[in-house]
Protein backbone atom coordinates (compact mmCIF):
# COMPACT_ATOMS: atom_id res chain seq x y z
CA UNK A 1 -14.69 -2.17 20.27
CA UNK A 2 -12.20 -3.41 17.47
CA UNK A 3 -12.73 -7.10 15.58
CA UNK A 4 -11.00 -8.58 12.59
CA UNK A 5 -13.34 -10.69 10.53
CA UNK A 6 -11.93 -13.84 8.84
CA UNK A 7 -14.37 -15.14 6.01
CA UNK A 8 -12.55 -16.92 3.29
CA UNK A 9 -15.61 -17.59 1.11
CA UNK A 10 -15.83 -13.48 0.74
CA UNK A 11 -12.05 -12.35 1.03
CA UNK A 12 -8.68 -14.16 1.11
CA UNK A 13 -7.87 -10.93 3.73
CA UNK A 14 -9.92 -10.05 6.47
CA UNK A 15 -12.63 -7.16 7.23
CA UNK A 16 -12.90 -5.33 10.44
CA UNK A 17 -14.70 -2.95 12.22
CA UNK A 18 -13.93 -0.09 15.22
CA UNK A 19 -15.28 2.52 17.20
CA UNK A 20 -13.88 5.82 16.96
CA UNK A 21 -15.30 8.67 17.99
CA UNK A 22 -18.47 8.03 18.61
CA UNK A 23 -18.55 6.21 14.74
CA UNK A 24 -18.78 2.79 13.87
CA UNK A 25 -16.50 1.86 11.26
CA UNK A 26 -16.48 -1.50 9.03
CA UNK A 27 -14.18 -2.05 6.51
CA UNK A 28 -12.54 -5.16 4.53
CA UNK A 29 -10.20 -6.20 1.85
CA UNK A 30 -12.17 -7.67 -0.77
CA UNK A 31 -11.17 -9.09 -3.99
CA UNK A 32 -12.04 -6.76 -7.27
CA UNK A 33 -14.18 -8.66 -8.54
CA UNK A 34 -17.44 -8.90 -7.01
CA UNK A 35 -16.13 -6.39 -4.20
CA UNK A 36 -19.62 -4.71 -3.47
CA UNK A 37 -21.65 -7.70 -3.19
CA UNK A 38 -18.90 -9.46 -0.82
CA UNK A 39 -18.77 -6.19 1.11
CA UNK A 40 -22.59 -6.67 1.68
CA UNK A 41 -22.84 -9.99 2.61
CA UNK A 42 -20.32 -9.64 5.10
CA UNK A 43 -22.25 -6.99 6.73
CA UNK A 44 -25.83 -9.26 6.10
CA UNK A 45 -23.43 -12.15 7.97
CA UNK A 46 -22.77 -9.89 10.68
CA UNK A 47 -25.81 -8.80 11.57
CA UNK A 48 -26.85 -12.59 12.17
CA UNK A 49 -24.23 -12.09 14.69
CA UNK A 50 -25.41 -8.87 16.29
CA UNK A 51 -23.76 -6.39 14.82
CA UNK A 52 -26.06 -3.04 14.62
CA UNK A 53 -25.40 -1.43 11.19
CA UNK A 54 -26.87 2.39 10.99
CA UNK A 55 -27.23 4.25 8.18
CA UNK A 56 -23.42 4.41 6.59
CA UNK A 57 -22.84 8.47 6.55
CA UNK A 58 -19.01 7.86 4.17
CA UNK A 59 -18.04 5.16 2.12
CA UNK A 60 -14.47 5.23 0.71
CA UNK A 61 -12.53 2.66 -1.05
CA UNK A 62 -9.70 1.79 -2.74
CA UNK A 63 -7.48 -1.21 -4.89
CA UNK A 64 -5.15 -2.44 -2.40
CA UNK A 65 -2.15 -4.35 -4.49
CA UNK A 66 -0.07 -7.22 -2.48
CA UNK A 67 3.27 -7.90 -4.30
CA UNK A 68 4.06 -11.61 -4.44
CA UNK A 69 6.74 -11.84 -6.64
CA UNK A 70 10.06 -9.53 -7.14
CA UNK A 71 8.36 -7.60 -10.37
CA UNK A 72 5.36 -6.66 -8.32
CA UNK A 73 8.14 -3.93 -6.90
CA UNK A 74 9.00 -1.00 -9.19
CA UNK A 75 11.10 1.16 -7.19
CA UNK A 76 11.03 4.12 -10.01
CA UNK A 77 13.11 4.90 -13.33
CA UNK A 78 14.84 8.34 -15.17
CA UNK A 79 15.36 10.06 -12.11
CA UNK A 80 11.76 9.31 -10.45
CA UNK A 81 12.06 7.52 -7.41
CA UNK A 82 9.06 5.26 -6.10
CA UNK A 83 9.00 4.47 -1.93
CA UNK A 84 6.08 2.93 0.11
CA UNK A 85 2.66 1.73 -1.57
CA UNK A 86 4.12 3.57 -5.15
CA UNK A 87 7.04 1.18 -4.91
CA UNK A 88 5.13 -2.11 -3.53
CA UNK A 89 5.76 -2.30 0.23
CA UNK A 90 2.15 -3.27 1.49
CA UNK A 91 2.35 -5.07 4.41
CA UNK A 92 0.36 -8.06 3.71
CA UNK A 93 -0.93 -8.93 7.02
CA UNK A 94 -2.43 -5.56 7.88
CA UNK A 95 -2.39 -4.07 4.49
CA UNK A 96 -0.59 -0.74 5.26
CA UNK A 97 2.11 0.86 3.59
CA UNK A 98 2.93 3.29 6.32
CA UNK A 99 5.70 1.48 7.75
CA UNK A 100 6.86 0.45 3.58
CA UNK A 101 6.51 4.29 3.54
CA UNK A 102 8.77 5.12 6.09
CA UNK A 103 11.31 2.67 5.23
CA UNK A 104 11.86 2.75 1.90
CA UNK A 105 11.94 6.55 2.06
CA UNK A 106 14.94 6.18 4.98
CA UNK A 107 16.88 4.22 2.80
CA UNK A 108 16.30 6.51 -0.28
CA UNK A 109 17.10 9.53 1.81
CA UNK A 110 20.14 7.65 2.73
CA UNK A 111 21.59 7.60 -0.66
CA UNK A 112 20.22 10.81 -1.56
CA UNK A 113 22.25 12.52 1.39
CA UNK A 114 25.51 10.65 0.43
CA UNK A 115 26.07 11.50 -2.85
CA UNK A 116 26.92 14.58 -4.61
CA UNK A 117 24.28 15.18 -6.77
CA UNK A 118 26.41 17.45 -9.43
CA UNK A 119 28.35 14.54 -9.91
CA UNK A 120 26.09 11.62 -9.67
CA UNK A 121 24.24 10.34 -12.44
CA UNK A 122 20.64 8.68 -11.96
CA UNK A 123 21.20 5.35 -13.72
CA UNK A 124 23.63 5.26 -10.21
CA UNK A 125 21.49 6.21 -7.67
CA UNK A 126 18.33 4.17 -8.67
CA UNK A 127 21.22 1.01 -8.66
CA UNK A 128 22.30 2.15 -5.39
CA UNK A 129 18.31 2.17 -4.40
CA UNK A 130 17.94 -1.35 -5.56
CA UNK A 131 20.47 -2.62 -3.64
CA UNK A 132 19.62 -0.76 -0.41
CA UNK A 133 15.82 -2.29 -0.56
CA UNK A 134 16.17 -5.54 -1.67
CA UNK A 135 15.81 -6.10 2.25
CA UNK A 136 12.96 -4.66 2.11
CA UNK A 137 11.77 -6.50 -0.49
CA UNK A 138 12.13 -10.08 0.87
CA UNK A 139 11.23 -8.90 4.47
CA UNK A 140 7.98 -7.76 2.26
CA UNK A 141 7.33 -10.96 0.67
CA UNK A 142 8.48 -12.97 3.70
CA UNK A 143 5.40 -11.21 5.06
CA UNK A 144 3.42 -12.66 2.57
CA UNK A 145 4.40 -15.63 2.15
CA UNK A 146 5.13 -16.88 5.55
CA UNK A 147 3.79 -14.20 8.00
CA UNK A 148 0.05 -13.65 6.32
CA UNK A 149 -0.87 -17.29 5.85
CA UNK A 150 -0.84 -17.93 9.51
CA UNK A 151 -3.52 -15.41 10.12
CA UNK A 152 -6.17 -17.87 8.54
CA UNK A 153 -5.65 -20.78 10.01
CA UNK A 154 -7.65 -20.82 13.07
CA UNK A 155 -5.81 -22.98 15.81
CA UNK A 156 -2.03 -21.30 14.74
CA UNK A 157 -4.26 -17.67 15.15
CA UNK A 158 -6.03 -18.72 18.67
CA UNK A 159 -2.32 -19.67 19.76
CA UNK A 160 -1.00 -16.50 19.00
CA UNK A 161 -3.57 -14.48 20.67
CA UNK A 162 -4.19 -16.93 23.67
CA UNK A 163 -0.13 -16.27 24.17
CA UNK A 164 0.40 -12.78 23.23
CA UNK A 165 2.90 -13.30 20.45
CA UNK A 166 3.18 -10.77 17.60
CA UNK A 167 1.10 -8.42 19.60
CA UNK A 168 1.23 -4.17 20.04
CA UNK A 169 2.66 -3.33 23.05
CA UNK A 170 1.38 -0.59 25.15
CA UNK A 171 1.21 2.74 23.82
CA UNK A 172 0.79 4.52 26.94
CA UNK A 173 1.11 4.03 30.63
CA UNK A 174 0.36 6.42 33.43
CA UNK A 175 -0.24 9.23 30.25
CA UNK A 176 3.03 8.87 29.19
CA UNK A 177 4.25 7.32 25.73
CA UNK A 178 6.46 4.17 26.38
């Protein structure tokens, strides 16, 4: 069983909950302040729907920071480099930074690779860096701003799933990844 919850009295995000395992698993995105009450209510308001809450056996949490403007992204300084959550790529609508992960560390692996690092100074490659993510950096905020409203406004979200757009596509067919 998987659900996404959309409350916005308790969360401008969404919570969710999974099997896995033979576990139950509930989690949301709450706003700091206020997080653990919100967090309970949303279970209390689930139970009214049915949901059978056992005694939690783990609890684990963490600040989850969405960039929404250019300064929210520090991609690192004096030879330090900064790539996925570090630098700011959260994907706002499912608040991962895998794939921000992933990228951002492609594109810094890609500079890395092409210079000559006795002759290269930092100052150069951290330009070089900012210029090679500022795609990622508006595809990141695109996400927020355009992508992650959409998921709270009911009949635009019941059109999307009703049609299939934006969804995963198969993983697996006849035991074979596709």
């Amino acid at each position: 069983m998987l659900s996404c919850v959309f409350d916005k009295e308790l969360t401008p995000s969404y919570s969710w909950s999974m099997s896995k395992n033979g576990y139950f698993i509930f989690g949301g995105a709450y706003p700091h302040a206020n997080c653990q009450e919100r967090f309970a209510t949303q279970i209390e308001r689930l139970r009214t729907l049915g949901f059978i809450f056992g005694k939690p056996l783990k609890k684990e949490a963490c600040l989850v920071l969405q960039p929404t403007r250019l300064k929210d992204f520090v991609l690192g300084h004096s030879g330090v480099f900064l790539i996925g959550e570090a630098a700011g790529f959260i994907n706002a609508s499912t608040l991962e930074g895998i794939s921000g992960a992933m990228n951002s560390s492609r594109i810094l692996a890609h500079i890395l690779n092409a210079c000559d690092m006795n002759v290269s100074r930092t100052s150069t490659l951290h330009r070089a860096y900012r210029a090679k993510a500022r795609m990622l950096i508006v595809k990141t905020l695109f996400r927020h701003y355009v992508r992650y409203p959409f998921m709270f406004v009911p009949c635009i979200r019941r059109l999307i799933l009703r049609f299939g757009l934006l969804r995963l596509r198969k993983g697996l067919e006849n035991g074979k990844i596709i």
